[in-house]
Protein backbone atom coordinates (compact mmCIF):
# COMPACT_ATOMS: atom_id res chain seq x y z
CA UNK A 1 50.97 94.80 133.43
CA UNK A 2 49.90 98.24 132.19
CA UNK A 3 52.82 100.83 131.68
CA UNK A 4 51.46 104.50 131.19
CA UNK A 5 54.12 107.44 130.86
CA UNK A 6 52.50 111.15 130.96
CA UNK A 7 55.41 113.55 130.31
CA UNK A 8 55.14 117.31 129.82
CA UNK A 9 57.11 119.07 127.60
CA UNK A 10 60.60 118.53 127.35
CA UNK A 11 63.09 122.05 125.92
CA UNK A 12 66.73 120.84 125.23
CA UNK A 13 69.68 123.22 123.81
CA UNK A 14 71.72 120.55 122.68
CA UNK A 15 72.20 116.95 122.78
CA UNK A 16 75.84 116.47 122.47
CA UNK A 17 77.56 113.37 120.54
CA UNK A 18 76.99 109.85 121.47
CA UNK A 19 74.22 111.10 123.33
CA UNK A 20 70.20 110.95 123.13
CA UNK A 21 66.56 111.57 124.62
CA UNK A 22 64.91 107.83 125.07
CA UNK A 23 61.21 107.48 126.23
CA UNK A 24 59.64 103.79 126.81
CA UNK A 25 59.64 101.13 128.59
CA UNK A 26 62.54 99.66 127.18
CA UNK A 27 65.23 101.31 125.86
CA UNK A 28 68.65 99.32 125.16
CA UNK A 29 71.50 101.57 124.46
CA UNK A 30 74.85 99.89 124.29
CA UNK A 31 78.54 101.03 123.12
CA UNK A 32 77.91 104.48 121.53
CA UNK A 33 81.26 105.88 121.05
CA UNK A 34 82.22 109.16 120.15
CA UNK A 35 85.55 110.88 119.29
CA UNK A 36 86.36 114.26 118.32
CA UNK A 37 89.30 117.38 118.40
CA UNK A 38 88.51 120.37 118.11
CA UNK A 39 90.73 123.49 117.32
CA UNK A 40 89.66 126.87 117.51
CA UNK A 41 91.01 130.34 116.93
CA UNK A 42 88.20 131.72 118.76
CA UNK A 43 85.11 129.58 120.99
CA UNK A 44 81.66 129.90 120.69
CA UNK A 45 79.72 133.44 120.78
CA UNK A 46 75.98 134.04 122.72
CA UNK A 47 73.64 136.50 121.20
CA UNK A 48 75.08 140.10 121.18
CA UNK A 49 78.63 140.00 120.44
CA UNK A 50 81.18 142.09 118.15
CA UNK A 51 83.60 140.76 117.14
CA UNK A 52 86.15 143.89 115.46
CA UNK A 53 89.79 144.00 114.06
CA UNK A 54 91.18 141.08 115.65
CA UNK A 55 93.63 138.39 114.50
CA UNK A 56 92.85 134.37 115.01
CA UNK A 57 96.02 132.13 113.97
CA UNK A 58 95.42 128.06 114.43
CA UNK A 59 98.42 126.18 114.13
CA UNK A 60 98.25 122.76 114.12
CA UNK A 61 100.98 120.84 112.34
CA UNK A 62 101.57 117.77 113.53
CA UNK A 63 102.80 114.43 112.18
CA UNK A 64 99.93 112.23 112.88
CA UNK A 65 97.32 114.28 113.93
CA UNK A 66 94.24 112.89 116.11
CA UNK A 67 94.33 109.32 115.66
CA UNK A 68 91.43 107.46 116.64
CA UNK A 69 91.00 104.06 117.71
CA UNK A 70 88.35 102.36 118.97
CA UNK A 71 88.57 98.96 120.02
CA UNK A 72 85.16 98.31 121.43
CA UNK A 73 83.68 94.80 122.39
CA UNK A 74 79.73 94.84 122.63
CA UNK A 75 78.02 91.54 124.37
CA UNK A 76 74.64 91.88 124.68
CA UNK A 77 72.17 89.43 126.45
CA UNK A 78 68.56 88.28 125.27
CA UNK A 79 65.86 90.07 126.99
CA UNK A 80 62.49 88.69 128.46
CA UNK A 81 60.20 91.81 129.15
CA UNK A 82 56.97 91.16 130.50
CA UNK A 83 53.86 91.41 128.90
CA UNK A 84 53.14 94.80 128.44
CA UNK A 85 50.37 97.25 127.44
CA UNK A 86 52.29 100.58 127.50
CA UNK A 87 50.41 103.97 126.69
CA UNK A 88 52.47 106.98 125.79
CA UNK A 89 51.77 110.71 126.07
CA UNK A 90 54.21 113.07 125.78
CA UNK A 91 53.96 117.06 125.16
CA UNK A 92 56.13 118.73 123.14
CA UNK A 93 59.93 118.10 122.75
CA UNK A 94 61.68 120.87 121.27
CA UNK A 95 65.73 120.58 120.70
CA UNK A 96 67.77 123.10 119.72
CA UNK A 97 70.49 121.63 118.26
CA UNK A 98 71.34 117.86 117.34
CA UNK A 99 75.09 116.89 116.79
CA UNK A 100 76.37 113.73 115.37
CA UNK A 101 75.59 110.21 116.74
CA UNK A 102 72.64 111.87 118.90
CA UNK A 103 69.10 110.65 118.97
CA UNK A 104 65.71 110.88 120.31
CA UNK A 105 63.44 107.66 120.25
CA UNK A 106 60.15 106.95 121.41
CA UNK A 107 59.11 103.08 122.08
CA UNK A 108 61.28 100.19 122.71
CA UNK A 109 64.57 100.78 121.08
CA UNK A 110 67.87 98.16 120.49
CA UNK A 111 70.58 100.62 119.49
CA UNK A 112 73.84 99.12 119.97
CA UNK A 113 77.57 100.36 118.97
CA UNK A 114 77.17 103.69 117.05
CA UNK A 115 80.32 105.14 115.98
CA UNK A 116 81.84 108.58 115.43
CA UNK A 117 84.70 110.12 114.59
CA UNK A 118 85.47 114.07 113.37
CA UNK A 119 88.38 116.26 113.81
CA UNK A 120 87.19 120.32 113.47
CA UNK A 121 89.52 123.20 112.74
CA UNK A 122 87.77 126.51 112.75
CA UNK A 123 89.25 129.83 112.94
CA UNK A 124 85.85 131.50 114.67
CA UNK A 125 83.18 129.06 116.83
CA UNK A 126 80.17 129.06 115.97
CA UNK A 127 77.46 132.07 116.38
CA UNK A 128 74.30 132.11 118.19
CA UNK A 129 71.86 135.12 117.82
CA UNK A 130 72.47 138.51 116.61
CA UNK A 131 76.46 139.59 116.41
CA UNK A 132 78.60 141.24 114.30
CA UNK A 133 81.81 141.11 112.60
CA UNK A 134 83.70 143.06 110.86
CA UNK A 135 87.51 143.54 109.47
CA UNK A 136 89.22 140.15 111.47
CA UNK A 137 91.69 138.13 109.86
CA UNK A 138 92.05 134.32 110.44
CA UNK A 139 94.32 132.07 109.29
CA UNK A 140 94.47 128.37 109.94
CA UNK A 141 97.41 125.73 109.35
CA UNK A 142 96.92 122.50 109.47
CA UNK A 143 100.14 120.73 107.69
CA UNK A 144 99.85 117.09 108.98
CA UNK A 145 101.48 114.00 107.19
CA UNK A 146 98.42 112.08 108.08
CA UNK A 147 95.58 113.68 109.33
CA UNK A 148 92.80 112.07 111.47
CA UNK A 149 93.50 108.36 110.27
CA UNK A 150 90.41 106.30 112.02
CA UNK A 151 91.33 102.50 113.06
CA UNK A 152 87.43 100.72 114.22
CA UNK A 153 87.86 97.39 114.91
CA UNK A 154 84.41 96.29 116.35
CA UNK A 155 84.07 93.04 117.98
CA UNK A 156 80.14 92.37 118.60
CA UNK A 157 78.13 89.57 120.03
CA UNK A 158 74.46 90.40 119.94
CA UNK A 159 72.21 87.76 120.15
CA UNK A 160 68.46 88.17 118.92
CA UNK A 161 66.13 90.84 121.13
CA UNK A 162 62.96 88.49 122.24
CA UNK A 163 59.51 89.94 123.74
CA UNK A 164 57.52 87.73 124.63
């Protein structure tokens, strides 16, 4: 059998954590995890902005702070595709931004439990095109006993990927 993908360009802002752009036939994407806290004194800013004389204050004293478990059990089966002549054309792809765990593959692909973890404390997002600043204050606390301890305890059963 004879497998032919045309795709036209492809524009993406952002591809998010634990997240991805697959083109082919066969794509096998299993157990992607992602965990994340984020604090901010302020979000994120579009083009344009300013940003003048203000005050950002994150507390976050806690204890424990964001723990993250992940207690994931992957079983995956063996595959039998058929015989396959696959032809690929593909225009551009243009991504803004990428963030962690993300992907973009092209052609059969086996990607099975990816893991992440991150815990962000910012006083300002982030900026995108032309703003300003000017005279802000920001202060940011972040007194924990234990901060962001990560527990992964990964259980996987993946037997061998065949084509035949």
């Amino acid at each position: 059998m004879k497998v032919k993908l045309e795709i036209g360009p492809i524009q993406v802002e952002s591809i998010e954590s634990a997240s991805g752009i697959f083109i082919s036939q066969m794509n096998i994407v299993k157990g992607w995890h992602s965990q994340e806290k984020n604090n901010y004194g302020f979000g994120d800013f579009g083009d344009q902005n300013v940003i003048e004389n203000c005050i950002s204050i994150v507390s976050d004293d806690d204890f424990i702070d964001a723990p993250m478990n992940d207690n994931s059990i992957i079983i995956e089966k063996k595959l039998k595709p058929q015989n396959t002549n696959t032809d690929i054309s593909l225009g551009d792809i243009q991504v803004e931004t990428m963030d962690t765990n993300s992907s973009i593959t092209i052609g059969d692909s086996l990607q099975t439990g990816w893991r992440s973890q991150s815990k962000i404390n910012s006083g300002i997002g982030d900026f995108i095109g032309d703003n300003l600043t000017k005279n802000n204050r920001i202060f940011l606390y972040d007194n924990d006993i234990i901060d962001s301890p990560v527990k992964n305890v990964q259980t996987a059963s993946v037997e061998k990927h065949k084509t035949e």
